[in-house]
N, C-alpha and C. Protein backbone atom coordinates (compact mmCIF):
# COMPACT_ATOMS: atom_id res chain seq x y z
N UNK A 1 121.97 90.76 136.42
CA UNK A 1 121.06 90.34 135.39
C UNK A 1 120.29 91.57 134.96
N UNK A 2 120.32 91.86 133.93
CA UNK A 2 119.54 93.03 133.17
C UNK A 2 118.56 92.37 132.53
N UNK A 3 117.18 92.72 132.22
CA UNK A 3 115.97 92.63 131.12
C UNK A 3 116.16 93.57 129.71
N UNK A 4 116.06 92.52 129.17
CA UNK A 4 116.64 94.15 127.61
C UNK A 4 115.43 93.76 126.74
N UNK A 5 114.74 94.71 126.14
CA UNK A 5 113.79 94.84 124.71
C UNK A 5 114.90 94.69 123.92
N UNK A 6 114.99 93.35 122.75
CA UNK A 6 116.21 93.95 121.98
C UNK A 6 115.53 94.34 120.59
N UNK A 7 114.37 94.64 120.81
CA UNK A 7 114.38 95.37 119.36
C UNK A 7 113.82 94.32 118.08
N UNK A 8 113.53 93.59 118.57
CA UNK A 8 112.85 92.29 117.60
C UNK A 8 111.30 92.48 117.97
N UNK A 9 110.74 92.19 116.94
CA UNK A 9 108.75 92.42 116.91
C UNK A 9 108.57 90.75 116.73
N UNK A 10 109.24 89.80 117.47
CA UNK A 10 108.22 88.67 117.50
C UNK A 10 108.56 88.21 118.78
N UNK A 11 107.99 86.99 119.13
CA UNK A 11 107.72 86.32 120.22
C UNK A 11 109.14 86.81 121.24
N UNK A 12 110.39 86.55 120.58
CA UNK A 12 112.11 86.57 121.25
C UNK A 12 112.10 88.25 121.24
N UNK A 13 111.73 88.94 121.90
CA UNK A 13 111.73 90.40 122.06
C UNK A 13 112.32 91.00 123.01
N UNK A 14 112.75 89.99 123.64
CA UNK A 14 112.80 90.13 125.17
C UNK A 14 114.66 89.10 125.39
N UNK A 15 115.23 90.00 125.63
CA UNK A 15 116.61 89.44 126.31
C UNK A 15 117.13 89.22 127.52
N UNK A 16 117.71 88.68 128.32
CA UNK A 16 118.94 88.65 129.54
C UNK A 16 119.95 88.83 129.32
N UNK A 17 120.62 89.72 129.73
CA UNK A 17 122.04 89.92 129.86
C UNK A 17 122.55 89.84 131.18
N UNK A 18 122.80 88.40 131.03
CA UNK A 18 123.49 87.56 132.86
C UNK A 18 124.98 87.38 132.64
N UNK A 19 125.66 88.31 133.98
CA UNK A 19 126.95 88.09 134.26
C UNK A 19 127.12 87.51 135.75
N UNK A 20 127.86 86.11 135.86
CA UNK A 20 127.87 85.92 137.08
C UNK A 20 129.28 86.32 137.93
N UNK A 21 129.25 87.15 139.21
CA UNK A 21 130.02 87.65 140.10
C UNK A 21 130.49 86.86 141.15
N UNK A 22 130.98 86.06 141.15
CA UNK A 22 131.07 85.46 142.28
C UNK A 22 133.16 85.38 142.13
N UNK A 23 133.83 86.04 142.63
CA UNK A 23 135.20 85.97 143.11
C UNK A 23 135.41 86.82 142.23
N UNK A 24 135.69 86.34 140.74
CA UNK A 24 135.82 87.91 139.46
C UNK A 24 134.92 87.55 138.52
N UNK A 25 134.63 88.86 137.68
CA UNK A 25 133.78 88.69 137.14
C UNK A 25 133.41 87.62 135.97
N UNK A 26 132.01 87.04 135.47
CA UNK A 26 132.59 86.28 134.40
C UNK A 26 132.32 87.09 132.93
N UNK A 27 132.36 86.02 131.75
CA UNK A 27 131.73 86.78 130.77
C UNK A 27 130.63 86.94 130.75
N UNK A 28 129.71 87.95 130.16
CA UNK A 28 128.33 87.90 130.09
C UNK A 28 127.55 87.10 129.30
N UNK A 29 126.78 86.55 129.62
CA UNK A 29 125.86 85.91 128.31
C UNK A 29 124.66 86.98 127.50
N UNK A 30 124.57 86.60 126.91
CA UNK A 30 123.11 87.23 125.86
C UNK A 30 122.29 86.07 125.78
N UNK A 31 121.04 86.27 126.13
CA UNK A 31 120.32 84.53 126.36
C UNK A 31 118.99 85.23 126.04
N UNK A 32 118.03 84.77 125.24
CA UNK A 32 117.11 84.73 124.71
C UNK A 32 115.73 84.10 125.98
N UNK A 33 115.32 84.78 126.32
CA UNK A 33 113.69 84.60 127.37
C UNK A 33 113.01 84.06 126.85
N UNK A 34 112.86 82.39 127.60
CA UNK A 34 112.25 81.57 126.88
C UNK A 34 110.49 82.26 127.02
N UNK A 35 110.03 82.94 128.24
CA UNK A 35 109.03 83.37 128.80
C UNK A 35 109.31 84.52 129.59
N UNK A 36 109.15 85.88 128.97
CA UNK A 36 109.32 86.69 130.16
C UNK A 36 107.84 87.70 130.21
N UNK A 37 107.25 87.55 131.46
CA UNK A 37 106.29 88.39 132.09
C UNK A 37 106.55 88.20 133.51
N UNK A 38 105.94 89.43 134.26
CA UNK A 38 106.36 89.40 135.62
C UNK A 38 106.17 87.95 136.39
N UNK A 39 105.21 87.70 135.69
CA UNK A 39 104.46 86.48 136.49
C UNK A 39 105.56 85.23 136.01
N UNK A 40 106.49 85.12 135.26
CA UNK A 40 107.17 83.49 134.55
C UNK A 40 108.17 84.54 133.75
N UNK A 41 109.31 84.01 134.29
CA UNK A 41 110.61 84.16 133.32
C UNK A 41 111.10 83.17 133.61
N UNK A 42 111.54 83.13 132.29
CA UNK A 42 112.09 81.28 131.90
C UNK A 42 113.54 81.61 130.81
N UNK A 43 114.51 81.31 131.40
CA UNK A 43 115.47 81.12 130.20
C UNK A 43 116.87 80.23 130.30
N UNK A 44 117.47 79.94 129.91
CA UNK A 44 118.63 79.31 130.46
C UNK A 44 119.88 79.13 129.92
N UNK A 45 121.23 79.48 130.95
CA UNK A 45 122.55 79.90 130.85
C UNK A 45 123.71 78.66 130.54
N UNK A 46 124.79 78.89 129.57
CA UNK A 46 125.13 77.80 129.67
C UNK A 46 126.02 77.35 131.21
N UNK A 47 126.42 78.68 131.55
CA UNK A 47 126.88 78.38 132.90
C UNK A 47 126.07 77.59 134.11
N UNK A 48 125.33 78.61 134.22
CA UNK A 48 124.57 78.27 135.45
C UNK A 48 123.36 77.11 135.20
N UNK A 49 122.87 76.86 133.67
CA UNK A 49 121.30 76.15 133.14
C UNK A 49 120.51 76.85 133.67
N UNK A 50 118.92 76.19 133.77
CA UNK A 50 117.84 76.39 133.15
C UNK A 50 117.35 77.67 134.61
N UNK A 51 116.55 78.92 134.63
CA UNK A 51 116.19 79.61 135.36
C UNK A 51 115.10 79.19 135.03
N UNK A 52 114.01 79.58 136.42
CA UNK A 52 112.96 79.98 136.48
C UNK A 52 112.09 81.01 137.71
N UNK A 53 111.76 81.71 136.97
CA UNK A 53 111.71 82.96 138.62
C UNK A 53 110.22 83.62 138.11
N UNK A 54 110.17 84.44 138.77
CA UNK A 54 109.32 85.83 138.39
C UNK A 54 109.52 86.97 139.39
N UNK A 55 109.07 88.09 139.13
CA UNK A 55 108.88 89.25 139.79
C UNK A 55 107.76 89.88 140.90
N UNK A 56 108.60 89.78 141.94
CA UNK A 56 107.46 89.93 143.34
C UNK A 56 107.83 91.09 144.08
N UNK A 57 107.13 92.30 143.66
CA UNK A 57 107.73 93.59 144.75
C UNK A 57 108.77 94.11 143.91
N UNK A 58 109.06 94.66 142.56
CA UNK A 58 110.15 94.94 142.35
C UNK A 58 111.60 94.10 142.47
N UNK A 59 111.31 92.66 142.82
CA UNK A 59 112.02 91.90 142.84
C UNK A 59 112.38 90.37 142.63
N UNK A 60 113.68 90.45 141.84
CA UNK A 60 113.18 88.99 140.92
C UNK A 60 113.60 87.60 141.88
N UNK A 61 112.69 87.05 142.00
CA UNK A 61 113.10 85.96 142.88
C UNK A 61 112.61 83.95 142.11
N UNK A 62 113.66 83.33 141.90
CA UNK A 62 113.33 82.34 141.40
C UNK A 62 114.89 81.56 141.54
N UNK A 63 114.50 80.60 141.13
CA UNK A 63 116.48 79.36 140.96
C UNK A 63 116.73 78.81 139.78
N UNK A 64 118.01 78.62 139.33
CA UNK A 64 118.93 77.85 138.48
C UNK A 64 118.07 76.27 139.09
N UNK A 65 117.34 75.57 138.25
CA UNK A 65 116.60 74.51 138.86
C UNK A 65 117.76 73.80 138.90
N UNK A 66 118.84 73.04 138.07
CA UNK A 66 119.37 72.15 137.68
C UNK A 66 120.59 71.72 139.21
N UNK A 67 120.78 73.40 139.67
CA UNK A 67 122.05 73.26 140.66
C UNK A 67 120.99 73.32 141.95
N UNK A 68 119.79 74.33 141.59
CA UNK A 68 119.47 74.53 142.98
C UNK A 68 119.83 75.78 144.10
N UNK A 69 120.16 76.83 142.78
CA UNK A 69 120.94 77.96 143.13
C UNK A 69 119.32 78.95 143.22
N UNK A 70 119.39 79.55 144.25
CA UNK A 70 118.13 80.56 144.82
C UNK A 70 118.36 81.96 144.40
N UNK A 71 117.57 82.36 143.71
CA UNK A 71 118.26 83.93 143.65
C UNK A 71 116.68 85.29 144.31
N UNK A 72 117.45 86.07 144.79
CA UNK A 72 116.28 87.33 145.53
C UNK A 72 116.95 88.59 144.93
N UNK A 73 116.76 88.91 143.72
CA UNK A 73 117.44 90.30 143.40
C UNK A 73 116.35 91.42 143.46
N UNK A 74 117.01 92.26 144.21
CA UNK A 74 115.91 93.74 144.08
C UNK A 74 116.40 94.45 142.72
N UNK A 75 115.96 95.09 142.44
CA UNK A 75 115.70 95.85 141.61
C UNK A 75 116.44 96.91 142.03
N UNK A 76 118.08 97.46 141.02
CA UNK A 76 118.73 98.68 141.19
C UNK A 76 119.15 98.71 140.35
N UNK A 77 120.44 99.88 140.10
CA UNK A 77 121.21 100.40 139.12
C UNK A 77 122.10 99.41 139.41
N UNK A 78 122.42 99.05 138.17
CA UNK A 78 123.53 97.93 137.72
C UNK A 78 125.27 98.21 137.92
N UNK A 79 125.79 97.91 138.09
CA UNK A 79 127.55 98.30 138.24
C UNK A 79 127.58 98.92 137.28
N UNK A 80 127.31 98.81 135.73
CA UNK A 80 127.83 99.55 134.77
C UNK A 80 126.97 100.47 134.82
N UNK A 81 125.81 100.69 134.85
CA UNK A 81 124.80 102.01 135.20
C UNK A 81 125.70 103.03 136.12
N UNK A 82 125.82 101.98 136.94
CA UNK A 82 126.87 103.45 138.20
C UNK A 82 128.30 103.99 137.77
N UNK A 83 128.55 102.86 137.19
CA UNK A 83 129.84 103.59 136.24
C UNK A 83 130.28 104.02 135.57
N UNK A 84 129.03 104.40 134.95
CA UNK A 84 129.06 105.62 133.69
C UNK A 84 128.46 106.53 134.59
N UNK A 85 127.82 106.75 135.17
CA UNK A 85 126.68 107.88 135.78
C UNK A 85 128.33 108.42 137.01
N UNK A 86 128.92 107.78 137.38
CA UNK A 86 130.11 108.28 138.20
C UNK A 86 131.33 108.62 137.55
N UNK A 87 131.69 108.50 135.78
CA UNK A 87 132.39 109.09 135.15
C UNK A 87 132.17 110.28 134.58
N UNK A 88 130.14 110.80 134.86
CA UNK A 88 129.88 111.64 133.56
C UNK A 88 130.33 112.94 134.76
N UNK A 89 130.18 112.95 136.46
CA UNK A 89 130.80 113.71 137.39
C UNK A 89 132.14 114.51 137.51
């Protein structure tokens, strides 16, 4: 899950770009933050539905309410971050 500024000056300024990994990869979504500050991010996937989390320690911790799916992500360089940064070598 990435946080993206996409470059819009109103309220929707704020993007997710969620790919879920689980066996291979899936497609990514582009999903619009219904609420994002550290304190409440709110948005929801058609895969997975509705998130709600926030940021504690550099790390985003909240669940897919609908399934009940828990998520604890720290904060790193993304697979594609490392895979350009290990081609430019």
């Amino acid at each position: 899950m990435l946080i993206l500024n996409n470059g819009q000056s109103d309220l929707n300024s704020v993007s997710i770009l969620f790919q879920l990994f689980e066996g291979w990869p899936k497609k990514p979504e582009l999903l619009d933050c219904f609420e994002c500050s550290p304190d409440n991010i709110t948005f929801e996937s058609e895969v997975m539905g509705k998130f709600e989390g926030k940021v504690q320690n550099d790390t985003l911790v909240g669940e897919f309410v609908e399934i009940g799916y828990s998520l604890n992500l720290s904060r790193s360089t993304s697979f594609w971050q490392r895979s350009i940064s290990t081609q430019d070598k």
